[in-house]
PDB file of N, CA and C in Angstrom:
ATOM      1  N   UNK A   1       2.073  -8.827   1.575  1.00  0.00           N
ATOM      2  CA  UNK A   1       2.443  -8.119   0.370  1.00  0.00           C
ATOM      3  C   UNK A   1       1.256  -7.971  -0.576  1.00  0.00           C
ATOM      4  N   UNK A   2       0.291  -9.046  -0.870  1.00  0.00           N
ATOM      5  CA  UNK A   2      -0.874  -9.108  -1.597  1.00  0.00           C
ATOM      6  C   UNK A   2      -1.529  -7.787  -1.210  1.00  0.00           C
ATOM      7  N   UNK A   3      -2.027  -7.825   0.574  1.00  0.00           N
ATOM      8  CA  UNK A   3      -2.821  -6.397   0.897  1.00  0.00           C
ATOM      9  C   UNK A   3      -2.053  -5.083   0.158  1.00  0.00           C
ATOM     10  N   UNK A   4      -0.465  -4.783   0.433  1.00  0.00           N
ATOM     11  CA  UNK A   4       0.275  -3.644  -0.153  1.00  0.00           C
ATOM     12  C   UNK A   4      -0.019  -3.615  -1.386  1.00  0.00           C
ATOM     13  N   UNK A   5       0.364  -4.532  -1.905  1.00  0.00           N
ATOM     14  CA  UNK A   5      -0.262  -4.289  -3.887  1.00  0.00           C
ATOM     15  C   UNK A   5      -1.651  -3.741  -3.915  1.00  0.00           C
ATOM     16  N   UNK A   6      -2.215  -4.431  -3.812  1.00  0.00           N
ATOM     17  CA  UNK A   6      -4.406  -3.778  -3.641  1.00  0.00           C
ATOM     18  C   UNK A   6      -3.902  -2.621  -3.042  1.00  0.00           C
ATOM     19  N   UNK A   7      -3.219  -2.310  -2.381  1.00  0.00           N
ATOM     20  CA  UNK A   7      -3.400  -0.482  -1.804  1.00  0.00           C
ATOM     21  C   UNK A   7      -2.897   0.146  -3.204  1.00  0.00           C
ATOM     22  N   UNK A   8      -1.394  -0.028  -3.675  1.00  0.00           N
ATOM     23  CA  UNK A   8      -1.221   1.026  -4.409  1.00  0.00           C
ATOM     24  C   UNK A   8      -2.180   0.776  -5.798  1.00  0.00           C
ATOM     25  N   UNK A   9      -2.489  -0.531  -5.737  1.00  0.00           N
ATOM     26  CA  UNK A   9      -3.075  -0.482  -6.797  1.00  0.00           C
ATOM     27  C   UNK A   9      -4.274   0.768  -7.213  1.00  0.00           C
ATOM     28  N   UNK A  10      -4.565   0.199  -5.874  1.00  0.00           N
ATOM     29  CA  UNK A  10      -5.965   0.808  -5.690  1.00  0.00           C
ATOM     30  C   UNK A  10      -5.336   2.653  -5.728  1.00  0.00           C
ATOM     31  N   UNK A  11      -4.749   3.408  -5.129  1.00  0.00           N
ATOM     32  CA  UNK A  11      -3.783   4.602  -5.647  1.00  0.00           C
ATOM     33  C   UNK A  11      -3.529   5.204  -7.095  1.00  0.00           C
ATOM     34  N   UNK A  12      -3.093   4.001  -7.775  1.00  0.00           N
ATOM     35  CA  UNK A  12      -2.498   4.250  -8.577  1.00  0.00           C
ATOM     36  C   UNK A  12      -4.005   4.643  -9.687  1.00  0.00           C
ATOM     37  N   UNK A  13      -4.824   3.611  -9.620  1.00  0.00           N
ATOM     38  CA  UNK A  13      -6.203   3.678 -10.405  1.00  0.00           C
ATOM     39  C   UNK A  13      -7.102   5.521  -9.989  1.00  0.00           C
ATOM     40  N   UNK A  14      -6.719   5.583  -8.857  1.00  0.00           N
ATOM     41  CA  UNK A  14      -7.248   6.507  -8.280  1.00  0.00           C
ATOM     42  C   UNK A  14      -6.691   8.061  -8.825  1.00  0.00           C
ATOM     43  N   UNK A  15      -5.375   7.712  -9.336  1.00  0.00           N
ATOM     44  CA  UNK A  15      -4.917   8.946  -9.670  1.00  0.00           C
ATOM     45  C   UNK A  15      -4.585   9.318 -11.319  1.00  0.00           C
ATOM     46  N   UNK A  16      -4.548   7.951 -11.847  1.00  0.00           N
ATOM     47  CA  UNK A  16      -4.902   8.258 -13.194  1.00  0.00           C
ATOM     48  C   UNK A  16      -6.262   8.345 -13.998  1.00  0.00           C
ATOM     49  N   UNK A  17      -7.370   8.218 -12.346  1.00  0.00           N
ATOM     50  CA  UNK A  17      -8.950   8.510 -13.376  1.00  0.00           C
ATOM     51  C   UNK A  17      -9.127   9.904 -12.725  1.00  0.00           C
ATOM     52  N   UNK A  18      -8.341  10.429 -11.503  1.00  0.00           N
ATOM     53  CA  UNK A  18      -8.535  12.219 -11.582  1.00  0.00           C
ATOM     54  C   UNK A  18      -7.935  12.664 -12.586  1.00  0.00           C
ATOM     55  N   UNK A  19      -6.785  12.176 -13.157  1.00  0.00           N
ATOM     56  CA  UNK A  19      -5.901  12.922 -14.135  1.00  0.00           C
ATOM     57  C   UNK A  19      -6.683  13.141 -15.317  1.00  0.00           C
ATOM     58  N   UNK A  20      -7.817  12.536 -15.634  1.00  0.00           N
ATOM     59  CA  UNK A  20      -8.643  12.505 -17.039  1.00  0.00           C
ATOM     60  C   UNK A  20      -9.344  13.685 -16.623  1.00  0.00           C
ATOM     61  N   UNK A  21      -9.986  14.390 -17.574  1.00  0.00           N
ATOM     62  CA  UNK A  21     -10.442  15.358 -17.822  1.00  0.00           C
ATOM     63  C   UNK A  21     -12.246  15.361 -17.012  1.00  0.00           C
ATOM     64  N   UNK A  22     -12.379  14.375 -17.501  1.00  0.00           N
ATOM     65  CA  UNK A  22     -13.626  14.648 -16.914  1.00  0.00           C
ATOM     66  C   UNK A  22     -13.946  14.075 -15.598  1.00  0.00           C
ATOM     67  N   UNK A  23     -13.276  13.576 -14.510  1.00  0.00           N
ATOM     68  CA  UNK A  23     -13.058  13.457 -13.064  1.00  0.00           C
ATOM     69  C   UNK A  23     -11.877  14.418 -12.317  1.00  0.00           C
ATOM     70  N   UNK A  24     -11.349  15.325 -13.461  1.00  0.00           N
ATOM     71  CA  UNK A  24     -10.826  16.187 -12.582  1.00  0.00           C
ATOM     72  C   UNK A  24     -11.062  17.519 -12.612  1.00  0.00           C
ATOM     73  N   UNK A  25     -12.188  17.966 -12.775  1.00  0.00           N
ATOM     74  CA  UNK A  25     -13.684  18.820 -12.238  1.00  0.00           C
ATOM     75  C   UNK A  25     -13.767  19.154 -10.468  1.00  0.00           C
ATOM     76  N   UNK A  26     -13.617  17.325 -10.164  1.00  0.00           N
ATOM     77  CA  UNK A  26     -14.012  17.479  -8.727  1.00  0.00           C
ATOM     78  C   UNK A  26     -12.980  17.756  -8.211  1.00  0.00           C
ATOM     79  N   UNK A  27     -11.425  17.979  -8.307  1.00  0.00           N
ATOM     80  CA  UNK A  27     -10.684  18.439  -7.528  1.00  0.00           C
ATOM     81  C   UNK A  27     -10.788  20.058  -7.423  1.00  0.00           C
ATOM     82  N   UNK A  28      -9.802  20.350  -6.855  1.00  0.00           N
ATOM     83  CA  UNK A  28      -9.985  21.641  -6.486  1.00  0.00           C
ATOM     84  C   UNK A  28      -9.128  22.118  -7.745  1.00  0.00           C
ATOM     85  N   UNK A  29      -9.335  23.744  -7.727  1.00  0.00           N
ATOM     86  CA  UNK A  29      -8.820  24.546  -9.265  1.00  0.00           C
ATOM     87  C   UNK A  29      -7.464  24.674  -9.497  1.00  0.00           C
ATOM     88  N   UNK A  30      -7.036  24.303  -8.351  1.00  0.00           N
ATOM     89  CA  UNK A  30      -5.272  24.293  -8.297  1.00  0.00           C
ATOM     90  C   UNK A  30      -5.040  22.913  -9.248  1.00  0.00           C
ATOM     91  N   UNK A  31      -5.727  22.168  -9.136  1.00  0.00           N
ATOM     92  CA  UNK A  31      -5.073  21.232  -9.800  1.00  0.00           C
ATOM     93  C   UNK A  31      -5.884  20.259 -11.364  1.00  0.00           C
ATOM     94  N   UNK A  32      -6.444  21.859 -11.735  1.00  0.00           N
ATOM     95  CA  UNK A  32      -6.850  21.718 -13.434  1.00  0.00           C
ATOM     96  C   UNK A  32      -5.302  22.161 -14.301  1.00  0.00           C
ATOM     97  N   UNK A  33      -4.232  22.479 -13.217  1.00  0.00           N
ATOM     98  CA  UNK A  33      -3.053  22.780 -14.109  1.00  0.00           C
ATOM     99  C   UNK A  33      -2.096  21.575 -14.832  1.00  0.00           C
ATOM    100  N   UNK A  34      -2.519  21.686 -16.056  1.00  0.00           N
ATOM    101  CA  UNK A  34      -1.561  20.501 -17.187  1.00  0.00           C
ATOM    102  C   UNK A  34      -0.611  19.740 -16.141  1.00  0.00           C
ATOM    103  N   UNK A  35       0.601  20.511 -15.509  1.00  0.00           N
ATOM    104  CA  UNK A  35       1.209  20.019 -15.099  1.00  0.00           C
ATOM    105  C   UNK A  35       0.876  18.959 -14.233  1.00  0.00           C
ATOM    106  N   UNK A  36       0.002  19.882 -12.690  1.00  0.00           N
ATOM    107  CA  UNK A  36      -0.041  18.505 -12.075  1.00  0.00           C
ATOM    108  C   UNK A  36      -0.954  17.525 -12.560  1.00  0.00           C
ATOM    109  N   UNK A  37      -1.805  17.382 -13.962  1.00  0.00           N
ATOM    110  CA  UNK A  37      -1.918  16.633 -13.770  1.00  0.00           C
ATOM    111  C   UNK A  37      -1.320  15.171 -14.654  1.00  0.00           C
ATOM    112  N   UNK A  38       0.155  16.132 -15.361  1.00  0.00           N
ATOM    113  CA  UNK A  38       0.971  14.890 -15.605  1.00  0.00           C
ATOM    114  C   UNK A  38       1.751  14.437 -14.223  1.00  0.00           C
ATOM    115  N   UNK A  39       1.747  15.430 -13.131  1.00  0.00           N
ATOM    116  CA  UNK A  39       2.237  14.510 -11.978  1.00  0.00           C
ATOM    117  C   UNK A  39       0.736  13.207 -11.668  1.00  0.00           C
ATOM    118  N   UNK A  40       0.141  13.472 -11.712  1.00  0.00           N
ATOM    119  CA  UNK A  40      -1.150  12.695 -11.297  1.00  0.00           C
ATOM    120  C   UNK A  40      -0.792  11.378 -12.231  1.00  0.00           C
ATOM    121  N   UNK A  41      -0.644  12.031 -13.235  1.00  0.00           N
ATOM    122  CA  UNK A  41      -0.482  10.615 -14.749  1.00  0.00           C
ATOM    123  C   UNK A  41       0.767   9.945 -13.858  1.00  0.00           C
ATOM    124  N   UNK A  42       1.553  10.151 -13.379  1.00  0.00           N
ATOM    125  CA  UNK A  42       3.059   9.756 -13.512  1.00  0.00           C
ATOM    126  C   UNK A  42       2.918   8.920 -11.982  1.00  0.00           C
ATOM    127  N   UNK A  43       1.937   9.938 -10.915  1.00  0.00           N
ATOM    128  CA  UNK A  43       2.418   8.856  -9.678  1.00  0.00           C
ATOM    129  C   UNK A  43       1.059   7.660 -10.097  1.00  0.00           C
ATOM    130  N   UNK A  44       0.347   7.675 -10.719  1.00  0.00           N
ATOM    131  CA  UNK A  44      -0.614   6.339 -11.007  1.00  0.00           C
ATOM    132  C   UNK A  44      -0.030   5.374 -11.503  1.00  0.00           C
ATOM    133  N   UNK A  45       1.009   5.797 -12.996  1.00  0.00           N
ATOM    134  CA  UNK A  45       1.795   4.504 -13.483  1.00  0.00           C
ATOM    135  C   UNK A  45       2.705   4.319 -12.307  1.00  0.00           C
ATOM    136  N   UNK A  46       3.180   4.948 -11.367  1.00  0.00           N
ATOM    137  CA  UNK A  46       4.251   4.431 -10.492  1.00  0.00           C
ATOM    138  C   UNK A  46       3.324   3.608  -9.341  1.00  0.00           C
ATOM    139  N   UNK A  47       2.995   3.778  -9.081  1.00  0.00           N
ATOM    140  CA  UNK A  47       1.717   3.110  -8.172  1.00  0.00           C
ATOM    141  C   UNK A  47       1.443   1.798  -8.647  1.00  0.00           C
ATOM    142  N   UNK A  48       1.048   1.540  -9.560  1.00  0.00           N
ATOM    143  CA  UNK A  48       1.108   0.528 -10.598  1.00  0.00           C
ATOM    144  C   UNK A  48       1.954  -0.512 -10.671  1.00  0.00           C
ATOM    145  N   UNK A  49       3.330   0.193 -10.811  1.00  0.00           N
ATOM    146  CA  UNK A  49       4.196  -0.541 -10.668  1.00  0.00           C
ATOM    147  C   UNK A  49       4.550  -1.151  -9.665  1.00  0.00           C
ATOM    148  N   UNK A  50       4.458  -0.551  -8.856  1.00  0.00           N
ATOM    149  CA  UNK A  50       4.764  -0.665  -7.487  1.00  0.00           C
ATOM    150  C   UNK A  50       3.991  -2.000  -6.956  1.00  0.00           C
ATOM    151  N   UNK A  51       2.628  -1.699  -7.224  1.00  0.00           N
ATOM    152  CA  UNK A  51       1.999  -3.071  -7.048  1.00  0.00           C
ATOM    153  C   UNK A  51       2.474  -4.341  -7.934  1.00  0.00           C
ATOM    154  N   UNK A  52       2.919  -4.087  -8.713  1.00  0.00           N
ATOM    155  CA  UNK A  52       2.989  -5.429  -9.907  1.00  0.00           C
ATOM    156  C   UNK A  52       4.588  -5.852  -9.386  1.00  0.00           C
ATOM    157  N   UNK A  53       5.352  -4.923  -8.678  1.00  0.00           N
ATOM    158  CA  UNK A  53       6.775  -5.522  -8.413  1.00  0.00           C
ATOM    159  C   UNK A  53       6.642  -5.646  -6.630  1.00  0.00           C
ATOM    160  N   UNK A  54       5.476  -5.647  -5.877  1.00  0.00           N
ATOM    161  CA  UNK A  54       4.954  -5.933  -4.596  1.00  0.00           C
ATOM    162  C   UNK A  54       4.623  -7.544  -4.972  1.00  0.00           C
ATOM    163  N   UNK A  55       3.680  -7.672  -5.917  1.00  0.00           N
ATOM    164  CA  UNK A  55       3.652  -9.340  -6.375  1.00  0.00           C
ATOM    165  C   UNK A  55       4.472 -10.026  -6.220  1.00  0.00           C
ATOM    166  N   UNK A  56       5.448  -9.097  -7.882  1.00  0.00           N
ATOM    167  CA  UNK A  56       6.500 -10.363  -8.170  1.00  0.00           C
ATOM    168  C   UNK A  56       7.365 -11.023  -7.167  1.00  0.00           C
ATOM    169  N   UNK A  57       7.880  -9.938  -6.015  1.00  0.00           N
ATOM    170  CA  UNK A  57       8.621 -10.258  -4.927  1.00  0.00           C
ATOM    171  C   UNK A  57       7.958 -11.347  -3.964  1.00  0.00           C
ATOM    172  N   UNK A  58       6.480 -11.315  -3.735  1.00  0.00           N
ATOM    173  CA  UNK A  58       6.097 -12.682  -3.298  1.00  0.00           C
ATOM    174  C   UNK A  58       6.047 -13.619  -3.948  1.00  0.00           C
ATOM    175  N   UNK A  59       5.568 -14.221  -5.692  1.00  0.00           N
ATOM    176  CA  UNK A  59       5.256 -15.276  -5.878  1.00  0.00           C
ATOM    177  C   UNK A  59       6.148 -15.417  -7.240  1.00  0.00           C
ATOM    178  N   UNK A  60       5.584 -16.695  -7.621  1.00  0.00           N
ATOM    179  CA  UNK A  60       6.528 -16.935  -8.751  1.00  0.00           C
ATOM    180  C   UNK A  60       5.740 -15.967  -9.975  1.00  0.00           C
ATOM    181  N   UNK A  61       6.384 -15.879 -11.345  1.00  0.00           N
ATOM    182  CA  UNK A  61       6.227 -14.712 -11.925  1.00  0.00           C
ATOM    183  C   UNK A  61       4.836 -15.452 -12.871  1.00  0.00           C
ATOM    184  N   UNK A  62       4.376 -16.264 -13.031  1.00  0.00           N
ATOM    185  CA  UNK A  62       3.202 -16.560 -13.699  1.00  0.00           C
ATOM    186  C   UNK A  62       2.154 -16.138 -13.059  1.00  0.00           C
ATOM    187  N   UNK A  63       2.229 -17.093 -11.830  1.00  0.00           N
ATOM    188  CA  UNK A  63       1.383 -16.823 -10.912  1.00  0.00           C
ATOM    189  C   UNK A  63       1.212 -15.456 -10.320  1.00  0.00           C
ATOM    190  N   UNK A  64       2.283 -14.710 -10.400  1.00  0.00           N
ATOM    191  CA  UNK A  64       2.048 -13.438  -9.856  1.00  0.00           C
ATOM    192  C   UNK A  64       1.284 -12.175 -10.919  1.00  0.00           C
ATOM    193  N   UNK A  65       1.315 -12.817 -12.000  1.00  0.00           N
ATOM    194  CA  UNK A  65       0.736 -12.033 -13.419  1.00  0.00           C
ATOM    195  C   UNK A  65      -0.656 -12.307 -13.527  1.00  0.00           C
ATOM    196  N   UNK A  66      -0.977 -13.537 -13.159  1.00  0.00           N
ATOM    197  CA  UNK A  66      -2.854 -14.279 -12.616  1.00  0.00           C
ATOM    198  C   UNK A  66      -2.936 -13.073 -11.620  1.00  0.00           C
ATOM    199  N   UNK A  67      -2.416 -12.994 -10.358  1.00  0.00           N
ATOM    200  CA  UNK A  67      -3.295 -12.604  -9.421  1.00  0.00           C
ATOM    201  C   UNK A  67      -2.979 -11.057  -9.608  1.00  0.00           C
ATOM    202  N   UNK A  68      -2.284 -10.263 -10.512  1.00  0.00           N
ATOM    203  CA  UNK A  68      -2.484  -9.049 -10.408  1.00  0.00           C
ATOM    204  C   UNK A  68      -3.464  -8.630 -11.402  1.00  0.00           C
ATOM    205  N   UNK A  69      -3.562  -9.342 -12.376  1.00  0.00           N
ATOM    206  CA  UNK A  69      -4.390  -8.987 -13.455  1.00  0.00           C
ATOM    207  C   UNK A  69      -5.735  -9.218 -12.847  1.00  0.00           C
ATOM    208  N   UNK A  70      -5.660 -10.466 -11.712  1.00  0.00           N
ATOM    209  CA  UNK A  70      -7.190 -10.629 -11.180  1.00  0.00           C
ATOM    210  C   UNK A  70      -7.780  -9.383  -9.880  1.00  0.00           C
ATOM    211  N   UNK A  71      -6.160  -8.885  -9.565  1.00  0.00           N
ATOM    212  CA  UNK A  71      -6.776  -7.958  -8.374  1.00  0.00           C
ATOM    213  C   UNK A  71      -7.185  -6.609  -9.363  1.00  0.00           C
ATOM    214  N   UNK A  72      -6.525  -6.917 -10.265  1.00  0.00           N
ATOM    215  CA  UNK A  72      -6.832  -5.177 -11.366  1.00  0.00           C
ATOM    216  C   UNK A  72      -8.176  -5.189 -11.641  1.00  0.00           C
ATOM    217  N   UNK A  73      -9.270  -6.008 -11.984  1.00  0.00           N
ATOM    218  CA  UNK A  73     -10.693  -6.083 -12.369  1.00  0.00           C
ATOM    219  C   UNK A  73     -11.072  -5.283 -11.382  1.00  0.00           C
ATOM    220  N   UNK A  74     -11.245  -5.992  -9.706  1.00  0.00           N
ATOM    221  CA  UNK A  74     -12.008  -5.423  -8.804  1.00  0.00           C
ATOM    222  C   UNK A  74     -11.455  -4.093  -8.231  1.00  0.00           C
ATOM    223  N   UNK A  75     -10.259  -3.893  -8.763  1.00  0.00           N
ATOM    224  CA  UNK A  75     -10.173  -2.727  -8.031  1.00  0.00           C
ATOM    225  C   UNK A  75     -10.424  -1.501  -9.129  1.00  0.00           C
ATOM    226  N   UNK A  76     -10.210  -1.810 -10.611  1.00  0.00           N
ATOM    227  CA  UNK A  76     -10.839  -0.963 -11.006  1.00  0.00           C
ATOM    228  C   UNK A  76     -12.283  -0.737 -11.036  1.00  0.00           C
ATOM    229  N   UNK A  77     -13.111  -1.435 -10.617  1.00  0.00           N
ATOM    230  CA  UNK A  77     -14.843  -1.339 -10.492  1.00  0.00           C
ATOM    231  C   UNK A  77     -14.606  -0.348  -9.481  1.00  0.00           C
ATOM    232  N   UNK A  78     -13.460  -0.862  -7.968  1.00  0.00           N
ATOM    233  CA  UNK A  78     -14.569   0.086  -7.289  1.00  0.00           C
ATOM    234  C   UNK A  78     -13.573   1.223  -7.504  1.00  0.00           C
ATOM    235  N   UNK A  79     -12.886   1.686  -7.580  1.00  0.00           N
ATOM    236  CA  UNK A  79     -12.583   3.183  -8.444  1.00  0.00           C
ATOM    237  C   UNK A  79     -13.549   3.654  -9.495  1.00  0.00           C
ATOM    238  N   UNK A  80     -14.278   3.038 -10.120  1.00  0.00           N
ATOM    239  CA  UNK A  80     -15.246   3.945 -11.348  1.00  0.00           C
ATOM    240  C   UNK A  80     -16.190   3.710 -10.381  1.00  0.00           C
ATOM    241  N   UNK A  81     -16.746   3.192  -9.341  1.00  0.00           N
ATOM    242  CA  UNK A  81     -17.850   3.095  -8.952  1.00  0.00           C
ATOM    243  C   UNK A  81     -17.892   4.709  -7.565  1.00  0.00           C
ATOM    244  N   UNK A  82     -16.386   4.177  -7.046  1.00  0.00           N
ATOM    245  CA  UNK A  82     -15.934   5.790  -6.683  1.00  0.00           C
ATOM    246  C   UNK A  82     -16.337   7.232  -7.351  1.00  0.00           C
ATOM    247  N   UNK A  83     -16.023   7.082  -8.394  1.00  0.00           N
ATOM    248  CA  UNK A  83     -15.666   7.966  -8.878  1.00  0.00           C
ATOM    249  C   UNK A  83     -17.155   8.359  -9.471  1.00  0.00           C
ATOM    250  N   UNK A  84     -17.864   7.424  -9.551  1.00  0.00           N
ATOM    251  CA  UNK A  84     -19.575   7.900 -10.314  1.00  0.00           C
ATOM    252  C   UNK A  84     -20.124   8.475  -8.741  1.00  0.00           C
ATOM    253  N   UNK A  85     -19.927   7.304  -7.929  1.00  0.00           N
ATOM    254  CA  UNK A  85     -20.646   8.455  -6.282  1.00  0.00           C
ATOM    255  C   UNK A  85     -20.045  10.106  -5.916  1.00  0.00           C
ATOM    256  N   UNK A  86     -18.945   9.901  -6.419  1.00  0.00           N
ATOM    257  CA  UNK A  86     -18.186  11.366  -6.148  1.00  0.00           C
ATOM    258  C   UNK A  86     -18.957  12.150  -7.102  1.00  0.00           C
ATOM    259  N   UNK A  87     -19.182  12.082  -8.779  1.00  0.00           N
ATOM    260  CA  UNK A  87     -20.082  13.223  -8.968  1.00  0.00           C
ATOM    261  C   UNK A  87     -21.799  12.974  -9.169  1.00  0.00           C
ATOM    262  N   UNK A  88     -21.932  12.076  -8.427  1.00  0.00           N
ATOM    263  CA  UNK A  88     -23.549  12.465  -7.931  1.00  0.00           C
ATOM    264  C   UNK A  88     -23.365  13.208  -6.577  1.00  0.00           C
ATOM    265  N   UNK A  89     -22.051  12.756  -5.711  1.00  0.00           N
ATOM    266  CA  UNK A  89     -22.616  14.025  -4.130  1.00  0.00           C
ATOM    267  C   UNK A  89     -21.947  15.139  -4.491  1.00  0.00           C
ATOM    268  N   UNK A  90     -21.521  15.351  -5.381  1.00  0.00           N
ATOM    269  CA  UNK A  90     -21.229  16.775  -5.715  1.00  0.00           C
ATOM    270  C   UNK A  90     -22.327  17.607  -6.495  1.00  0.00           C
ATOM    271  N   UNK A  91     -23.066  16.818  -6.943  1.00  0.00           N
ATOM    272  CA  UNK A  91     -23.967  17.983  -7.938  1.00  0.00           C
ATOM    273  C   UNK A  91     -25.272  17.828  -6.842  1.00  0.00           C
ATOM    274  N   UNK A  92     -25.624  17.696  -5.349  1.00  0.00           N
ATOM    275  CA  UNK A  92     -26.473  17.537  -4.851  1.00  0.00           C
ATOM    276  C   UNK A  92     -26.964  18.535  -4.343  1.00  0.00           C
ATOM    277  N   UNK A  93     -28.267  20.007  -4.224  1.00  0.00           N
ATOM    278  CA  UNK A  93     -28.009  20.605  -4.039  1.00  0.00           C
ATOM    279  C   UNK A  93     -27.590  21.089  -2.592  1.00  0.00           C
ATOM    280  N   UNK A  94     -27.431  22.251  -2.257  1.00  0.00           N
ATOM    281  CA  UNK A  94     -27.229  22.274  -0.861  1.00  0.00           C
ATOM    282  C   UNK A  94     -28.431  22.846   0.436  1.00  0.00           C
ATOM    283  N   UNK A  95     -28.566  22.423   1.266  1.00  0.00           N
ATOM    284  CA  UNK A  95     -29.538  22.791   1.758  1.00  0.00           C
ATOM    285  C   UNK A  95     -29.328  23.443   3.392  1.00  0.00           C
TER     286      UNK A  95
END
């Protein structure tokens, strides 16, 4: 269950830093539309959740609030760290 949480976590981070304005450039033009990207906003907090009630169902609820808050650090690094390599190979020129 720990690995399932780190996935959506990792999802959920993923889709509320395209939903911001300035990482969602690199998607394609279909989806600079407001709308999707309050769907984008909406499946990240669900993602989210999803991981934090993937926890609770394994451990007791203290302990399960330690280790999500501790898996949230590293997985948000490597999402911004994602997300900085995504627009350096995009602005590279082409050859």
């Amino acid at each position: 269950m720990l690995a399932l949480s780190a996935l959506c976590m990792l999802l959920g981070l993923a889709a509320l830093a395209l939903a911001m304005d300035r990482h969602a450039m690199h998607l394609p033009s279909a989806w600079f539309d407001s709308r999707a990207r309050r769907w984008l906003q909406l499946l990240g907090a669900m993602a989210l959740l999803a991981s934090l009630v993937a926890i609770l169902s394994e451990m007791d609820s203290g302990l399960a609030w330690i280790t999500w808050l501790g898996l949230l650090a590293p997985a948000t690094l490597c999402i911004a760290l994602a997300m900085t390599w995504a627009g350096r190979a995009g602005k590279r020129p082409k050859r």
